[in-house]
Each structure stands twice: as C-alpha cells, then as structure tokens.
N, C-alpha and C. Protein backbone atom coordinates (compact mmCIF):
# COMPACT_ATOMS: atom_id res chain seq x y z
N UNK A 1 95.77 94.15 114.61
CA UNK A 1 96.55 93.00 114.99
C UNK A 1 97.98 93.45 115.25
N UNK A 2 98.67 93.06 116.38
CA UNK A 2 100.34 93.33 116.55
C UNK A 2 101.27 92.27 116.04
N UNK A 3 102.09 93.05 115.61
CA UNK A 3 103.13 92.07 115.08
C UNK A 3 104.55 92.61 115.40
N UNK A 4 105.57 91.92 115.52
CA UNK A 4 107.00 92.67 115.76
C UNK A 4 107.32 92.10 114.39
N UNK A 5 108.47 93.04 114.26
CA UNK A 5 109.16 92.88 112.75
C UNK A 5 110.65 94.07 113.39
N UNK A 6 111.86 92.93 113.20
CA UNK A 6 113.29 93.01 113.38
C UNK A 6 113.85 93.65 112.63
N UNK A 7 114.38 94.72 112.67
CA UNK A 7 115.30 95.84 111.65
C UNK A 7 116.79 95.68 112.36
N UNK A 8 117.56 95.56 111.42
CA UNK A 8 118.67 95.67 111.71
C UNK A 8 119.14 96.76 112.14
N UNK A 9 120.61 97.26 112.20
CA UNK A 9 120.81 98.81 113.25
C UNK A 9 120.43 100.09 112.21
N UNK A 10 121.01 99.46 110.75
CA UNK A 10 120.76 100.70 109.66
C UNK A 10 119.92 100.72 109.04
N UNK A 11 118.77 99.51 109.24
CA UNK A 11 117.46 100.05 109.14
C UNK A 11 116.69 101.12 110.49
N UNK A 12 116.42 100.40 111.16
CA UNK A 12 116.57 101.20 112.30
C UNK A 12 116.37 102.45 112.51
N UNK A 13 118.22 102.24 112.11
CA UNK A 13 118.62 104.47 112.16
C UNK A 13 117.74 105.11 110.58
N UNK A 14 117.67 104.11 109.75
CA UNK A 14 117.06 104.83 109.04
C UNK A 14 115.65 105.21 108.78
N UNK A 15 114.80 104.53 109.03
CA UNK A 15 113.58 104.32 110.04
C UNK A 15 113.17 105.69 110.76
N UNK A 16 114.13 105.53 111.66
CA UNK A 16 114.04 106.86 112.81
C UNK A 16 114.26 108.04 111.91
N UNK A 17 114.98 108.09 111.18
CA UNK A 17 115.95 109.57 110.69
C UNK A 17 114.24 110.20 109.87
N UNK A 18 114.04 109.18 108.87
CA UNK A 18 112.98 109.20 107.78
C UNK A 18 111.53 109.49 108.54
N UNK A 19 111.36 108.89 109.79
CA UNK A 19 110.07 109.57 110.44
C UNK A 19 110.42 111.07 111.24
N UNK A 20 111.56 110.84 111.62
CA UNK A 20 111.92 112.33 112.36
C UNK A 20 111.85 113.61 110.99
N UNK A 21 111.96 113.37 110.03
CA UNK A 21 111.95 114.23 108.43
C UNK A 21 110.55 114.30 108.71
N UNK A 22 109.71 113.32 108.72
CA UNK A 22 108.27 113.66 108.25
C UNK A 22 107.27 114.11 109.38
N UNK A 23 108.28 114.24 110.59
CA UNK A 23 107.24 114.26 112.02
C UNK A 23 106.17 113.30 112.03
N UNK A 24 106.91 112.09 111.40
CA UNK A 24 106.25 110.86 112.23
C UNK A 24 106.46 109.88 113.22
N UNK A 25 105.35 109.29 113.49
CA UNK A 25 106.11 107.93 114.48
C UNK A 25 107.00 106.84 113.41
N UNK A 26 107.74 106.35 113.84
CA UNK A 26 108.37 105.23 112.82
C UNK A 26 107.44 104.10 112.63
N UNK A 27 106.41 103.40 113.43
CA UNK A 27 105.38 102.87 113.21
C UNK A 27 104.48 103.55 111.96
N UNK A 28 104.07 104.54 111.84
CA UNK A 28 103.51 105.49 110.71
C UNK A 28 104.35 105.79 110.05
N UNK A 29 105.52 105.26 109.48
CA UNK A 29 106.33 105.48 108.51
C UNK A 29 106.40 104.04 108.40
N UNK A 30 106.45 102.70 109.08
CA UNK A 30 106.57 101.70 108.55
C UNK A 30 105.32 101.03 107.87
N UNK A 31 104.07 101.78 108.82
CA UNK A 31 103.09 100.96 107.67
C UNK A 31 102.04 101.52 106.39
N UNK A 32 102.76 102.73 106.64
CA UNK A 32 102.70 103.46 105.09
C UNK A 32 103.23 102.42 103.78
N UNK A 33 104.80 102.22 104.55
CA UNK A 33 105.87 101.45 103.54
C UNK A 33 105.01 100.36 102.87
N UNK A 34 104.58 99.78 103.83
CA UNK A 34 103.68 98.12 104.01
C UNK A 34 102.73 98.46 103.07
N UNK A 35 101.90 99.50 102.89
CA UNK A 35 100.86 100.27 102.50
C UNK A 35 101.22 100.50 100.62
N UNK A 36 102.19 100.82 100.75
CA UNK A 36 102.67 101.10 99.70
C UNK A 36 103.12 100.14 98.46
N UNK A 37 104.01 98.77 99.40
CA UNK A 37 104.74 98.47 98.68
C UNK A 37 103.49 97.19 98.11
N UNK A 38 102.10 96.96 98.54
CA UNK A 38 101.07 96.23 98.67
C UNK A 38 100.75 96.57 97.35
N UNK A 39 100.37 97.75 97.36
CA UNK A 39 99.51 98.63 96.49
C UNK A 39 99.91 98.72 94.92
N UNK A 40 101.88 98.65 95.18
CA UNK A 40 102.41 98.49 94.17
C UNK A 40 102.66 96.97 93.33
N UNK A 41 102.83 96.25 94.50
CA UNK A 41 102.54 95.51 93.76
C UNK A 41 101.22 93.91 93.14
N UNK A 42 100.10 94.88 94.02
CA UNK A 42 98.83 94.47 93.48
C UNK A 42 98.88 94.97 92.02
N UNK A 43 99.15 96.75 91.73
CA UNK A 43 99.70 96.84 90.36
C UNK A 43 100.09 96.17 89.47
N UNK A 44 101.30 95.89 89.75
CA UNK A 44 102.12 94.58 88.88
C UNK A 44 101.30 93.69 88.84
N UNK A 45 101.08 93.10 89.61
CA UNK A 45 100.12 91.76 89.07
C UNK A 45 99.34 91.94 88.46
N UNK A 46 98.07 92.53 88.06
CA UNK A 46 97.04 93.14 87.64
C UNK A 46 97.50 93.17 86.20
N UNK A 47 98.68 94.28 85.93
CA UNK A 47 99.13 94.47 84.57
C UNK A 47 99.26 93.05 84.26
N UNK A 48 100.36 92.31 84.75
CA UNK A 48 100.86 91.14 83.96
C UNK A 48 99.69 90.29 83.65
N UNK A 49 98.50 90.53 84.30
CA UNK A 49 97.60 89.53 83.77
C UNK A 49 96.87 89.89 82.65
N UNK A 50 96.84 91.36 82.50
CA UNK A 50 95.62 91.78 81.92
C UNK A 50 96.81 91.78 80.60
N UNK A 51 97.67 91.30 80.07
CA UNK A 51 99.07 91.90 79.21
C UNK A 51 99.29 89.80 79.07
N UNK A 52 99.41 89.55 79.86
CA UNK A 52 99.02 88.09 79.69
C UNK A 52 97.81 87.45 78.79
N UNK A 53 96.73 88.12 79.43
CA UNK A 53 95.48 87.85 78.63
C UNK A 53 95.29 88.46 77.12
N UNK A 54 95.62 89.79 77.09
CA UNK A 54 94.90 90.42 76.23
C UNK A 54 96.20 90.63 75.00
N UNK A 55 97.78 90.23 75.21
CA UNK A 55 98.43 90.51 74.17
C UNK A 55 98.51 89.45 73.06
N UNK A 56 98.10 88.07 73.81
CA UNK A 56 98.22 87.00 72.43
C UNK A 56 97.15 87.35 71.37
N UNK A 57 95.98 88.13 72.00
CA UNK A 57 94.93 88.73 70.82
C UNK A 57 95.42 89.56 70.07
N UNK A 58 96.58 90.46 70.52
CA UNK A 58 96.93 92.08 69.57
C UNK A 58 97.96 91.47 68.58
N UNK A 59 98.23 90.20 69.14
CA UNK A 59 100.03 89.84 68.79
C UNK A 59 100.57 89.70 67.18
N UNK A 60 99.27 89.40 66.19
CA UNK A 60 99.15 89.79 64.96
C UNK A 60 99.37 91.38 64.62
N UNK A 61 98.76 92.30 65.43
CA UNK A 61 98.73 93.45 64.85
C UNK A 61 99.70 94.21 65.33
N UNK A 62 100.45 93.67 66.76
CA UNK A 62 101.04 94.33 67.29
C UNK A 62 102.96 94.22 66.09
N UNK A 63 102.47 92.93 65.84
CA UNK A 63 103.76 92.23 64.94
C UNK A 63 103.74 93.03 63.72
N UNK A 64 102.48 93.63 62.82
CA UNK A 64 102.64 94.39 61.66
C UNK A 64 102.98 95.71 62.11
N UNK A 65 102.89 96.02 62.96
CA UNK A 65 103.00 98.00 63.44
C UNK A 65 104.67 98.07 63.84
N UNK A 66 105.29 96.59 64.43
CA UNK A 66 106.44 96.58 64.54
C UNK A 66 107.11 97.00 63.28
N UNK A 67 106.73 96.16 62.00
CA UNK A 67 107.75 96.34 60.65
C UNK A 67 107.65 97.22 59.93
C-alpha cells in the first residue's frame, strides 16, 4: 500500500545522511524505523499487561521480600 508521510527539512537531511551511512534507500531506512518502533512497542504493551495481571497475585510476597 502507498502512503506519503511529510518530513520536515531536518528530518529529511537526516533521513538522507542516515541511509547514505547504511547504503540505503531512505524509504528502507524509514520503514525499518516503522518496523521497529511497532515491535517496540507491541513490547510495552504486552509487559504492562502481563505486570498488570500477574503483580496483584505476587503483591503479598513481593511486599515481604521488600522489608
């Protein structure tokens, strides 16, 4: 699917600079980013749930190992 997406000038230049480092296209440096920043934070969510769910169970024991 195509999509445009607007970078300002110093994204942009930075964009360019950061694929010219990796001998990439800036398209393959932007949807790595996309790729990435997904991945990270499917992460996060994941934790907070499973830390959501599973700490009100420890929260007795976790409270005696504190003192």
């Amino acid at each position: 699917m195509a999509m445009t997406v607007r970078f300002d000038e110093a994204e942009t230049a930075a964009l360019r600079k950061r694929a010219a480092v990796e001998g990439r296209s800036m398209q393959e440096v932007t949807r790595a980013g996309v790729r990435e920043y997904i991945e990270r934070h499917s992460r996060d969510e994941l934790l907070d749930k499973v830390l959501d769910e599973e700490l009100p169970r420890y929260a007795e024991a976790l409270d005696r190992l504190g003192r």
